[in-house]
N, C-alpha and C. Protein backbone atom coordinates (compact mmCIF):
# COMPACT_ATOMS: atom_id res chain seq x y z
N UNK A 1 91.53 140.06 75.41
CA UNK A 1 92.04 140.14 76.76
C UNK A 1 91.07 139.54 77.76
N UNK A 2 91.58 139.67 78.55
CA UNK A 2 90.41 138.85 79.82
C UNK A 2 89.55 139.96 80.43
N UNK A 3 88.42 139.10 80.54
CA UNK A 3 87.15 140.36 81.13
C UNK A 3 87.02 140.95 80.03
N UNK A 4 87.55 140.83 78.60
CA UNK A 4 86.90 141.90 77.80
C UNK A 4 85.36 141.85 77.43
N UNK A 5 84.84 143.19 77.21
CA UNK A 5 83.28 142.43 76.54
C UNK A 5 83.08 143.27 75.11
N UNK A 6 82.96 142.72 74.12
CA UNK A 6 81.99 143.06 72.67
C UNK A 6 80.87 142.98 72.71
N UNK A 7 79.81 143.95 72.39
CA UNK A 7 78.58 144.51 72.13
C UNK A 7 78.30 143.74 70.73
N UNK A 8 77.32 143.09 70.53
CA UNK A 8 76.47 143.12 69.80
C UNK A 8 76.62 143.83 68.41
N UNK A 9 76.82 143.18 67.19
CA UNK A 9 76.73 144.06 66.32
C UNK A 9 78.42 144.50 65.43
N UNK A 10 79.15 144.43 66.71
CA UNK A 10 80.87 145.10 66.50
C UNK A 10 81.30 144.36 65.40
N UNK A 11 81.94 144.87 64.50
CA UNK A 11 82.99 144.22 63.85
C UNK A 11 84.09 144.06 63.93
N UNK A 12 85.26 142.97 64.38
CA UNK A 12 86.56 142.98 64.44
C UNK A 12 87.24 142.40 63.35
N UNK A 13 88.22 143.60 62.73
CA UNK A 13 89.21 142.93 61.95
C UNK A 13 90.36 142.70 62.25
N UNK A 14 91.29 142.15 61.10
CA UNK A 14 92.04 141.09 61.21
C UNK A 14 93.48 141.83 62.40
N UNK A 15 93.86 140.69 63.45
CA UNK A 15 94.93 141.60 64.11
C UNK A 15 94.48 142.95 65.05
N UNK A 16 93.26 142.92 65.07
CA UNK A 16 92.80 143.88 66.43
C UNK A 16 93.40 143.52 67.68
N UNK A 17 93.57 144.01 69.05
CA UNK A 17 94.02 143.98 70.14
C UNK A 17 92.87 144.52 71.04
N UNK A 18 92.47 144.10 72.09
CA UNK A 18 91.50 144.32 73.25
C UNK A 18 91.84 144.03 74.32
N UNK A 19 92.80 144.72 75.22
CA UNK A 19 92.45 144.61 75.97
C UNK A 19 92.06 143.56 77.53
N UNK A 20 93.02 143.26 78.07
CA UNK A 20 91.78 143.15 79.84
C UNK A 20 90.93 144.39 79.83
N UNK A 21 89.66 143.91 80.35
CA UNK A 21 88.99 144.43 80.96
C UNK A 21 88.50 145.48 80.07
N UNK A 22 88.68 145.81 78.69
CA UNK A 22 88.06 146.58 77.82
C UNK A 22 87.03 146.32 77.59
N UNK A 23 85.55 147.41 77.01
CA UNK A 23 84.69 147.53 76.76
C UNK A 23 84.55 147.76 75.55
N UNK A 24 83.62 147.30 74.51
CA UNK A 24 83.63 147.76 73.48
C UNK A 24 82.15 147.67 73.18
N UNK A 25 81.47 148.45 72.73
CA UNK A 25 79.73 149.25 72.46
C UNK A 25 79.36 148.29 71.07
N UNK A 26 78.17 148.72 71.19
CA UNK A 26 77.64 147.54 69.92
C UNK A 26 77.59 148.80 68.30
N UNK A 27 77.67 147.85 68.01
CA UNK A 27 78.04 148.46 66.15
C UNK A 27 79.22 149.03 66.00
N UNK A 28 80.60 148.69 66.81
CA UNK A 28 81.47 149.17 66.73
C UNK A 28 82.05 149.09 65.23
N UNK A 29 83.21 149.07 65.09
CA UNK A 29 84.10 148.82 63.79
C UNK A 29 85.51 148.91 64.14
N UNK A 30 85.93 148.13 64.23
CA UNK A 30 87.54 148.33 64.80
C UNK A 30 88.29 147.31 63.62
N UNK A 31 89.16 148.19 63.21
CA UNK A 31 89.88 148.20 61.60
C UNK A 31 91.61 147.65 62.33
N UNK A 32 91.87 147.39 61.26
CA UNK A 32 92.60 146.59 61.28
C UNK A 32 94.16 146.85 61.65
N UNK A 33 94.78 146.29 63.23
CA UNK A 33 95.65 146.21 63.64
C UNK A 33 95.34 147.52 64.80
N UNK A 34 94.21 148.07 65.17
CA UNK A 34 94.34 148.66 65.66
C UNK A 34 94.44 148.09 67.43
N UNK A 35 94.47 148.77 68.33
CA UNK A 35 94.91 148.40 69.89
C UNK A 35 93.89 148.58 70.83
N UNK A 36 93.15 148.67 71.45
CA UNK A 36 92.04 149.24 72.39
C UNK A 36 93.12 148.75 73.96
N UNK A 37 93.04 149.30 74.99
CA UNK A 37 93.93 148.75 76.26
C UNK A 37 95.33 148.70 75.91
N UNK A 38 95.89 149.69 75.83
CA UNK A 38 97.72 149.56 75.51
C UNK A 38 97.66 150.01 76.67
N UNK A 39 99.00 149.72 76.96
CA UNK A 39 99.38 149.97 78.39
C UNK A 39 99.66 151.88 78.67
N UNK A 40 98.93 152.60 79.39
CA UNK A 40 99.25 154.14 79.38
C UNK A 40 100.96 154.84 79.60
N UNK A 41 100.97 155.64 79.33
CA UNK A 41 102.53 155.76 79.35
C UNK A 41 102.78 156.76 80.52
N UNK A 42 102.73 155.85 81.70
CA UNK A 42 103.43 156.48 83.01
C UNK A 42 104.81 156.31 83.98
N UNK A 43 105.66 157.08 84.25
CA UNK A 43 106.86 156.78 84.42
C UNK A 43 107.06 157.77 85.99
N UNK A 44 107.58 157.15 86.89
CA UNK A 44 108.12 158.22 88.11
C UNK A 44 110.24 157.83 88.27
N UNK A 45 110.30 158.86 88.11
CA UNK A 45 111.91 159.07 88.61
C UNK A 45 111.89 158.58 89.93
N UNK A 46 112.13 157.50 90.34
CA UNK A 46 112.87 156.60 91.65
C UNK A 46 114.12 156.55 92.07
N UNK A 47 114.68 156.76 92.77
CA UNK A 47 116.10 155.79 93.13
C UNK A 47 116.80 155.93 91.85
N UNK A 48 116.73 156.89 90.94
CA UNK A 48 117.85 157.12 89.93
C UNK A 48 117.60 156.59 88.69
N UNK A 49 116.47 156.00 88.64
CA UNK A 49 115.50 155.15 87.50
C UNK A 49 114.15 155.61 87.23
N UNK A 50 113.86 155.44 85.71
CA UNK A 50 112.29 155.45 85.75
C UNK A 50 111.54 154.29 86.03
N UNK A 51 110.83 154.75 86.92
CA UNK A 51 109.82 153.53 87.47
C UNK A 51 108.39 153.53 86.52
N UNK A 52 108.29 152.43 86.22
CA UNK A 52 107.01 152.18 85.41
C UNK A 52 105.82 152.73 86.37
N UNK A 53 104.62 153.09 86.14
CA UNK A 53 103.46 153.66 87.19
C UNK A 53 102.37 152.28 86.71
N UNK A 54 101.57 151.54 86.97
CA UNK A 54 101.03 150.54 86.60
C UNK A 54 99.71 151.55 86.00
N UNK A 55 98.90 150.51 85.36
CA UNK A 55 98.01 151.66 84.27
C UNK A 55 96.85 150.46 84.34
N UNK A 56 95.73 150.83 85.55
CA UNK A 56 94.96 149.92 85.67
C UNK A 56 93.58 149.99 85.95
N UNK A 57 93.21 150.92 84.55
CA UNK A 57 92.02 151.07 84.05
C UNK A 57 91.66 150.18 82.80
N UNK A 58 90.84 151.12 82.19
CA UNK A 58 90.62 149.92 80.79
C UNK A 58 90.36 151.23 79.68
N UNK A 59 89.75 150.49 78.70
CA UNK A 59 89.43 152.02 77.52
C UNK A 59 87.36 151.10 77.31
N UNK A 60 87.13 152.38 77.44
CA UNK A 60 85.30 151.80 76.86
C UNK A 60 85.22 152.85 75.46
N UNK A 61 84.62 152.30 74.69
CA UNK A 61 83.72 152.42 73.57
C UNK A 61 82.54 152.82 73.58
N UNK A 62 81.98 153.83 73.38
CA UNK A 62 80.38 153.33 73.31
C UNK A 62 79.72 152.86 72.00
N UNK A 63 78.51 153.10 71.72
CA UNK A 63 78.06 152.55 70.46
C UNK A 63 78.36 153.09 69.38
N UNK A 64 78.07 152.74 67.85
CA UNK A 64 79.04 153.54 66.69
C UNK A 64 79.71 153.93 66.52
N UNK A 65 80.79 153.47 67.37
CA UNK A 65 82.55 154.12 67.00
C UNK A 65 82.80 153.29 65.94
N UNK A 66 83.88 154.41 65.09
CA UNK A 66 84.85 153.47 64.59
C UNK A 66 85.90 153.58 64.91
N UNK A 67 87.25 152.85 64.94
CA UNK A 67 88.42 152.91 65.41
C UNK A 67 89.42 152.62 64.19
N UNK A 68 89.72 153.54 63.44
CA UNK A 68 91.03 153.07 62.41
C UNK A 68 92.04 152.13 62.29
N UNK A 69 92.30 151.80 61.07
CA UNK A 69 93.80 150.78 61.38
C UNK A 69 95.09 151.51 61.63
N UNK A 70 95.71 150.47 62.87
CA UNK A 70 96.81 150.56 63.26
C UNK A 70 97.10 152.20 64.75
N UNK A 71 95.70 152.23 65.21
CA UNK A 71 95.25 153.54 65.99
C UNK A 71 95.40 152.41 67.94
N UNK A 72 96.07 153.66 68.12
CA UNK A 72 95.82 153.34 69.53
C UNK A 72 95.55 153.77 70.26
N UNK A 73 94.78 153.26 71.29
CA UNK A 73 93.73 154.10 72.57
C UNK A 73 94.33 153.22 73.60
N UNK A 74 95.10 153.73 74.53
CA UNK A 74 95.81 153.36 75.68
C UNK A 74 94.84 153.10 76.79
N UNK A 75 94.89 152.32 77.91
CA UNK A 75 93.70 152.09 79.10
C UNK A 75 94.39 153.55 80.11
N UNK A 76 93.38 153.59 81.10
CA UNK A 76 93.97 154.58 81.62
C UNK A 76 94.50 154.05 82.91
N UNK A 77 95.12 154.91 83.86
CA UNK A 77 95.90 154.74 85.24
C UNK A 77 94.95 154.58 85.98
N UNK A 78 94.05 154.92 86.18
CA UNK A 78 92.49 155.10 86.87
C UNK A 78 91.09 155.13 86.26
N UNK A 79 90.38 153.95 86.21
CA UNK A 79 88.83 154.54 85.93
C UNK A 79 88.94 153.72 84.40
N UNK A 80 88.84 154.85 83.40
CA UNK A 80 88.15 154.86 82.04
C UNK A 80 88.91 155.59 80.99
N UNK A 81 89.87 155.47 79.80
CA UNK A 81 89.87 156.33 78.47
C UNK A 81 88.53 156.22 78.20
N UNK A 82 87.41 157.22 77.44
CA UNK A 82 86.46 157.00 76.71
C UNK A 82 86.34 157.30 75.42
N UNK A 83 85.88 156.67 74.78
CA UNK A 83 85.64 157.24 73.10
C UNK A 83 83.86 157.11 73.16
N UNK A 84 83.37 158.20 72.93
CA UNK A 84 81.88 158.74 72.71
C UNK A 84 80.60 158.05 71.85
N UNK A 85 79.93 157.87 71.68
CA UNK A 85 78.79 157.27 70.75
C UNK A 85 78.92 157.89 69.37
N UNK A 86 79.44 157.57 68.58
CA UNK A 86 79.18 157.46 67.08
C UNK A 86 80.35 158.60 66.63
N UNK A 87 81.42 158.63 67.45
CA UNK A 87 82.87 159.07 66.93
C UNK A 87 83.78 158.66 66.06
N UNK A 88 84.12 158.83 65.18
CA UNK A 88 84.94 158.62 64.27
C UNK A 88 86.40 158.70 63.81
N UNK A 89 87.42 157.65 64.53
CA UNK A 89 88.48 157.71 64.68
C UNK A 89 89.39 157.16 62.98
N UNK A 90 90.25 158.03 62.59
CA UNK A 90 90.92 157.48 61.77
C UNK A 90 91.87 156.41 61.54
N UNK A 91 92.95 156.27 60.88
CA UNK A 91 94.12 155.59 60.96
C UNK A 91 95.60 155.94 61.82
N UNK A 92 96.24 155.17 62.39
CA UNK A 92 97.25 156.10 63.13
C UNK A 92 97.41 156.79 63.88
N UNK A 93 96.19 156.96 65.09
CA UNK A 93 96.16 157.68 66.17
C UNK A 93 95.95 157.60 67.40
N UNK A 94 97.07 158.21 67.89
CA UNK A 94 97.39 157.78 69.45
C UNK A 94 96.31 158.81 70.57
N UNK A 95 95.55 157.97 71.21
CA UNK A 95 95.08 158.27 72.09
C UNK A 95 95.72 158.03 73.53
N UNK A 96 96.43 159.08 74.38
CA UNK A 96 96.23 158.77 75.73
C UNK A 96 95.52 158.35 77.01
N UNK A 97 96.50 157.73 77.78
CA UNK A 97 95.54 157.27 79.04
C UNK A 97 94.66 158.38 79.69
N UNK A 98 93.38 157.80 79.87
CA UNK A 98 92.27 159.10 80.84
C UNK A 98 91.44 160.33 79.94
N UNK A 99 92.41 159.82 78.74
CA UNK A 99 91.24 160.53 77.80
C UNK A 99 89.64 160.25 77.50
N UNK A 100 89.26 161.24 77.28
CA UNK A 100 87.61 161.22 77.20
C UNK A 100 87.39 162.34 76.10
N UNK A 101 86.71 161.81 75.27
CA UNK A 101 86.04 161.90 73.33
C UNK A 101 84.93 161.54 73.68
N UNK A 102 84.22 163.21 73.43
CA UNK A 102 82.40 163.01 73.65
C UNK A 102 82.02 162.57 72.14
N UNK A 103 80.11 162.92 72.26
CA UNK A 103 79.96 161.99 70.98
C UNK A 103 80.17 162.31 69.63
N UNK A 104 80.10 161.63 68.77
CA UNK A 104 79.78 162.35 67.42
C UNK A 104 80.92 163.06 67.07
N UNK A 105 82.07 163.03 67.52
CA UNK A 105 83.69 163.63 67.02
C UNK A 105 84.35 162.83 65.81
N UNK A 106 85.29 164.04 65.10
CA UNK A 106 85.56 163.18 64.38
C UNK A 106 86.92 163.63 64.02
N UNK A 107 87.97 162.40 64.29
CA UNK A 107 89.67 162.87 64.47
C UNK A 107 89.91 161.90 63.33
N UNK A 108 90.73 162.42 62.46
CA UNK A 108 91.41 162.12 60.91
C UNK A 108 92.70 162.17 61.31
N UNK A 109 93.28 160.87 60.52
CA UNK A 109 94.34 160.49 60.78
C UNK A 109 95.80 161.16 61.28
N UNK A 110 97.22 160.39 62.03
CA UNK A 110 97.78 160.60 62.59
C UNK A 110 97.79 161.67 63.62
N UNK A 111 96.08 162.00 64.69
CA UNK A 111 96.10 163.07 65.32
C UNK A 111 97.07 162.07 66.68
N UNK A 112 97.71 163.19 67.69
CA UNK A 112 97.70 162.59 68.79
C UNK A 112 97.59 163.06 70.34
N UNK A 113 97.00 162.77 71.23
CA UNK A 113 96.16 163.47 72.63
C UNK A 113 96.30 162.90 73.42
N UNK A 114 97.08 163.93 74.16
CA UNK A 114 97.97 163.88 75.43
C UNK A 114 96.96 163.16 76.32
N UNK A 115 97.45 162.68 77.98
CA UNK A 115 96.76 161.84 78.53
C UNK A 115 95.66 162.96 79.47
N UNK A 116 94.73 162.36 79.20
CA UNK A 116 93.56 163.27 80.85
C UNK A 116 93.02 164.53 80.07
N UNK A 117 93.16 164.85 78.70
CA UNK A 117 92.38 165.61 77.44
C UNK A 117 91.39 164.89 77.47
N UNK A 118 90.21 166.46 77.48
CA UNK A 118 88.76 166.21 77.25
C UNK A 118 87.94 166.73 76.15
N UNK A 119 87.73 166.09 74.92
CA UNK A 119 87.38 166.70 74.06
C UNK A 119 85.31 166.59 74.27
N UNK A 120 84.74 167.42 74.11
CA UNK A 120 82.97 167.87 74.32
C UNK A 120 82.74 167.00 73.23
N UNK A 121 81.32 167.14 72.90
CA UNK A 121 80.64 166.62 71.58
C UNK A 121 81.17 167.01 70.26
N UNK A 122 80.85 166.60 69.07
CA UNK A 122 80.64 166.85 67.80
C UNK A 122 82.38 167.78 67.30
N UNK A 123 82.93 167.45 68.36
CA UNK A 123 85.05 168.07 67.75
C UNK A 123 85.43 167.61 66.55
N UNK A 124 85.58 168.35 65.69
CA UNK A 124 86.77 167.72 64.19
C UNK A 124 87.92 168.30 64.56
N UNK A 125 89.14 167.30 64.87
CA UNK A 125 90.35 167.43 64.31
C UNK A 125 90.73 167.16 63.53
N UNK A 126 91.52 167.86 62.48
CA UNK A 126 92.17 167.41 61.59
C UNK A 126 93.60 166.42 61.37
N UNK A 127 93.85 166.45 60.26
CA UNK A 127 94.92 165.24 60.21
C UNK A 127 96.50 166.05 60.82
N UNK A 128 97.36 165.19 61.71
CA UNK A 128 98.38 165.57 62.07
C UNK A 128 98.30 166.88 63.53
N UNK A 129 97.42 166.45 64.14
CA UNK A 129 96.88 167.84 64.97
C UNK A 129 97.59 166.78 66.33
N UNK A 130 97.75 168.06 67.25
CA UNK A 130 98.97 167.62 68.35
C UNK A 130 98.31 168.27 69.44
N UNK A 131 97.52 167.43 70.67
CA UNK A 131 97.17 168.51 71.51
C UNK A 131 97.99 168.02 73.35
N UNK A 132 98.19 168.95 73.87
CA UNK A 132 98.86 168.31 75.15
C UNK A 132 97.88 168.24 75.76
N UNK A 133 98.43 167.36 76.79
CA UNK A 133 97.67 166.74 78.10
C UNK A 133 97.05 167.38 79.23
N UNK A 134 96.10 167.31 79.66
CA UNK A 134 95.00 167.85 80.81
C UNK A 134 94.61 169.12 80.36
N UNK A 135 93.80 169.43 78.99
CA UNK A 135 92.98 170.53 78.49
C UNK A 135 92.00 169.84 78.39
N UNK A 136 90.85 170.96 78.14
CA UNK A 136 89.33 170.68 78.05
C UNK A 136 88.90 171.26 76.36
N UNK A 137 88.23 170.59 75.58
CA UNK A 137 88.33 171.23 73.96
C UNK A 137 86.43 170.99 73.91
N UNK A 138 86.51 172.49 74.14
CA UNK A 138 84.99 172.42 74.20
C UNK A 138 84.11 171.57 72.86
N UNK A 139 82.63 171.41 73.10
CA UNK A 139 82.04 171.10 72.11
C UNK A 139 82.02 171.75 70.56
N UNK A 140 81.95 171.38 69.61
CA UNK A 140 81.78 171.77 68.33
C UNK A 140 82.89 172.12 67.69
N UNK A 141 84.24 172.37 68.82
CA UNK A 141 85.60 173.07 68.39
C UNK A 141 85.97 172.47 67.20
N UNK A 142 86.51 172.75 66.34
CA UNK A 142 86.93 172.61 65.35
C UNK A 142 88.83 173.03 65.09
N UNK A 143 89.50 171.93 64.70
CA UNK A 143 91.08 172.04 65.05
C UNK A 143 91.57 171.73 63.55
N UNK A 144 92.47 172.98 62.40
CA UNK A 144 93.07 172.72 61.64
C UNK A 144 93.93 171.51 61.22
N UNK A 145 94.32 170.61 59.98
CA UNK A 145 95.32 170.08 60.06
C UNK A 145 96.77 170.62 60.65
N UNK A 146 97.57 169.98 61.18
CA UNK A 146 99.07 170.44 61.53
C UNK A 146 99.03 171.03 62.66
N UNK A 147 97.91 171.67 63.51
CA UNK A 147 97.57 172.62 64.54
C UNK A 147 98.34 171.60 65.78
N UNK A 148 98.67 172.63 66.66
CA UNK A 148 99.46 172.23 67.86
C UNK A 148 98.71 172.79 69.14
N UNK A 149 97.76 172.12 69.67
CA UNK A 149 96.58 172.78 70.51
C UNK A 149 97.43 172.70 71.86
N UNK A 150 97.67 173.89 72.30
CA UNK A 150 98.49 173.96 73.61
C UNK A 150 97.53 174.66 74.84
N UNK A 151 96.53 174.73 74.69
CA UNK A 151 95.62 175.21 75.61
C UNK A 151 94.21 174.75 75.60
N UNK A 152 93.62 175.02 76.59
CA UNK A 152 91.95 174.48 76.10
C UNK A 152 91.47 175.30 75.12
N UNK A 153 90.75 175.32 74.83
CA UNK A 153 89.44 175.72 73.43
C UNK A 153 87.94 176.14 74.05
N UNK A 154 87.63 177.21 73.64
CA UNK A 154 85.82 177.27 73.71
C UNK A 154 85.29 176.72 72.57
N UNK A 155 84.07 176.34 73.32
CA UNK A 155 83.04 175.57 72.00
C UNK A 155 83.27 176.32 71.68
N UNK A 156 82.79 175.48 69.99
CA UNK A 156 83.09 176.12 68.67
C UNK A 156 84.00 177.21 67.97
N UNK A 157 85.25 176.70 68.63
CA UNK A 157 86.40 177.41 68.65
C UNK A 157 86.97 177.25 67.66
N UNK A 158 87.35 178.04 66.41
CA UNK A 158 88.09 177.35 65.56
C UNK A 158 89.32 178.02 65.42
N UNK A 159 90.79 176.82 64.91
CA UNK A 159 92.45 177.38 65.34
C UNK A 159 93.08 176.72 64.59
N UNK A 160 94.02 177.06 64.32
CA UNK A 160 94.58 176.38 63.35
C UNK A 160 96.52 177.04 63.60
N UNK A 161 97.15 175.99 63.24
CA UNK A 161 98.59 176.69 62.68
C UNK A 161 99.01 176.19 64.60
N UNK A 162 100.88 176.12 64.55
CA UNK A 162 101.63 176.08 65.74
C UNK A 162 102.09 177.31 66.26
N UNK A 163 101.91 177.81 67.72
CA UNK A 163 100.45 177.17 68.69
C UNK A 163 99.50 177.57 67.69
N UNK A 164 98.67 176.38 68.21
CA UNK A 164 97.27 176.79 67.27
C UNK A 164 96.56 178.55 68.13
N UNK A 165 95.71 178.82 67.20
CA UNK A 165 95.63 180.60 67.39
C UNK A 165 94.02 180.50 66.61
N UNK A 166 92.89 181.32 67.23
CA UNK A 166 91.81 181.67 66.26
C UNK A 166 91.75 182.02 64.79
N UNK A 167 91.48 181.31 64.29
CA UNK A 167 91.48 180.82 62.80
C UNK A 167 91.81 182.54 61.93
N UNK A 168 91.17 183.63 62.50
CA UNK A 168 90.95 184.63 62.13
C UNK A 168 92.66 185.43 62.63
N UNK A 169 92.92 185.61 63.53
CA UNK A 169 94.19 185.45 63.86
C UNK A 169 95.42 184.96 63.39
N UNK A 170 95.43 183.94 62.96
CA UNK A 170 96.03 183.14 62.44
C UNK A 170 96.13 183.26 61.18
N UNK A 171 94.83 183.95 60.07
CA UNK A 171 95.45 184.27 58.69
C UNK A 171 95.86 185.35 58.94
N UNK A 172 95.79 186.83 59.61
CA UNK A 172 96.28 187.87 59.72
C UNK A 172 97.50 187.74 59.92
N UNK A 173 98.51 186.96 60.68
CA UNK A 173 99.60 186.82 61.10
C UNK A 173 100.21 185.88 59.48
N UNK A 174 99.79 185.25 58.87
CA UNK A 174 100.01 184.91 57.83
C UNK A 174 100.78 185.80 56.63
N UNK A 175 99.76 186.64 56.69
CA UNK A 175 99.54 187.74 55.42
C UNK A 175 100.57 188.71 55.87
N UNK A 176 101.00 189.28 57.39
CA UNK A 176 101.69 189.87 57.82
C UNK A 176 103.38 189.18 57.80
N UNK A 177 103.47 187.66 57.87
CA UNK A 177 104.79 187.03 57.63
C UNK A 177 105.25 187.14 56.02
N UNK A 178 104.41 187.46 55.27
CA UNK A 178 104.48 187.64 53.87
C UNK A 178 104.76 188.69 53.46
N UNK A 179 104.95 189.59 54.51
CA UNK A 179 105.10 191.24 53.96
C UNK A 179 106.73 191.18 54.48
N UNK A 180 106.78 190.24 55.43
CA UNK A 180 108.35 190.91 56.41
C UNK A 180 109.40 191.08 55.35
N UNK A 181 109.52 190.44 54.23
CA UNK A 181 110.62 190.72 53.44
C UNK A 181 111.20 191.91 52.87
N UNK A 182 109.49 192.41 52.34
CA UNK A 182 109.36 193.71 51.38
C UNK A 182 109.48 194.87 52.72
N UNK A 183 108.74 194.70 53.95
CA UNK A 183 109.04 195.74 55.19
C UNK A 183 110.58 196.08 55.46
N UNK A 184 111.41 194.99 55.53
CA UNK A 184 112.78 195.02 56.27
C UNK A 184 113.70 195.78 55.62
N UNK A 185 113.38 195.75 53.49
CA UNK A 185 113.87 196.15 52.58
C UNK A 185 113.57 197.31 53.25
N UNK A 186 112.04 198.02 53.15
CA UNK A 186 111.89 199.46 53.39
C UNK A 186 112.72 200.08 54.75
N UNK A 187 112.89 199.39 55.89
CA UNK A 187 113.30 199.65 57.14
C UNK A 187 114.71 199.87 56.76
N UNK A 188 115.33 198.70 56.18
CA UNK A 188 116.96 199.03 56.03
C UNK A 188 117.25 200.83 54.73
N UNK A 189 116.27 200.96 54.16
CA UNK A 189 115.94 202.34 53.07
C UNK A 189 116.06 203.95 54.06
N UNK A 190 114.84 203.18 54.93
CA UNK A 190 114.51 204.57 56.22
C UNK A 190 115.82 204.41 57.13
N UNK A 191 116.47 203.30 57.24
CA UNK A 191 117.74 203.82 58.25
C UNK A 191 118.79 204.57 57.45
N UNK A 192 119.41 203.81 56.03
CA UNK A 192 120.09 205.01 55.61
C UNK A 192 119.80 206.37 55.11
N UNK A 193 118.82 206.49 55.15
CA UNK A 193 118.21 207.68 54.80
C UNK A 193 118.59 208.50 55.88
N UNK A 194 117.82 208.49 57.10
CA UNK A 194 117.98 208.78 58.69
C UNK A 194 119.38 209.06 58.76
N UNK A 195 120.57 207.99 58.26
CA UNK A 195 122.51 207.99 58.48
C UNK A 195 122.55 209.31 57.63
N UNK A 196 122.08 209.21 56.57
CA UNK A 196 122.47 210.60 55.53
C UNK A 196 122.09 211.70 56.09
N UNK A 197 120.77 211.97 56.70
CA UNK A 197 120.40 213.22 57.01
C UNK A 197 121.30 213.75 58.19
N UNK A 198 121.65 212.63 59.12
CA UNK A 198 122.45 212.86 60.64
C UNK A 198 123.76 213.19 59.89
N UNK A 199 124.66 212.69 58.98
CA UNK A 199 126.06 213.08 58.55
C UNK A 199 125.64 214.47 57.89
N UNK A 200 124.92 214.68 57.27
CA UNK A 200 124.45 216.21 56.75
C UNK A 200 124.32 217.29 57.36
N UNK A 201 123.62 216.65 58.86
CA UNK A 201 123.37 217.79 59.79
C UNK A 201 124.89 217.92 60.22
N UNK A 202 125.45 216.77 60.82
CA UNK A 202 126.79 217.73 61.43
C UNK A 202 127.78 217.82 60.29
N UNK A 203 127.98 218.14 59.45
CA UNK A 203 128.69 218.46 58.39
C UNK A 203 128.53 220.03 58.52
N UNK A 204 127.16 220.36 58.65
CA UNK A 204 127.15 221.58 58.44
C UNK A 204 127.22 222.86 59.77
């Protein structure tokens, strides 16, 4: 793209995309077919139409990223998307506009993050993890595969499962969905029991 700049060191493979005005850090790695500067996905209801919102930031890199094949990191509406120093992006994942990925994170394939999400340092998400837009996911947090992060996170938070829930939480409610079968049996036992004793009493 125009105005783009490559750092020193980067590797581009085959079918990459960059960008106007994108930045990209030295020792990068950007794999193949992936996007850096897609256009952000903003829309206003006008006059009975969606109006496109123009998206006229860029996305920066810093140093030692990698960027997966076929992954996209959208520019943002204002300013900067960032991806962190020595983060580790998989295959297949959509990054939103205004996002910011501190350093040393590491998101495994098909995650995807809503626009103006702030993930801290050293975050693993797992594969297929879904988080919405304008939360803060503290440092060190740690996010299950499949997890549906609908709120912010404290460092070193770990959650897992839709909504994602404290990891500890989350198997208890597990172990408890595994009982409902054998409970409901007993519940439907204690109600006729309860019918018999009530026809007994007024019988007599």
């Amino acid at each position: 793209g125009r105005y783009a700049k490559i750092d020193d060191g980067t590797h581009v493979f085959q079918r990459v995309v960059i960008g106007d005005f994108c930045e990209v850090g030295p020792r990068n790695r950007l794999l193949h077919g992936c996007i850096l500067g897609a256009d952000g996905y903003g829309y206003q209801f006008h006059q009975g139409a969606h109006q496109r919102v123009p998206q006229i930031g860029n996305v920066v890199t810093e140093a030692d990223v990698d960027v997966g094949a076929n992954t996209t990191i959208d520019r943002a509406r204002f300013g900067s998307t960032v991806i962190g120093a020595g983060t580790k992006i998989d295959n297949q994942v959509q990054i939103a506009h205004n996002v910011r990925i501190g350093r040393h994170c590491l998101i495994v394939a098909q995650v995807g993050i809503g626009g103006s999400t702030e993930l801290g340092d050293g975050v693993v998400v797992g594969g297929q993890v879904g988080m919405v837009g304008h939360i803060k996911i503290g440092s060190g947090a740690m996010m299950a595969g499949g997890a549906v992060v609908t709120r912010s996170l404290e460092p070193k938070e770990t959650v897992r499962g839709n909504p994602a829930e404290p990891m500890m939480l989350f198997n208890r409610i597990a172990v408890l969905q595994r009982r409902l079968p054998s409970l409901f049996k007993r519940f439907d036992q204690l109600e006729k029991s309860v019918e018999s004793l009530v026809e007994r009493g007024t019988s007599e």
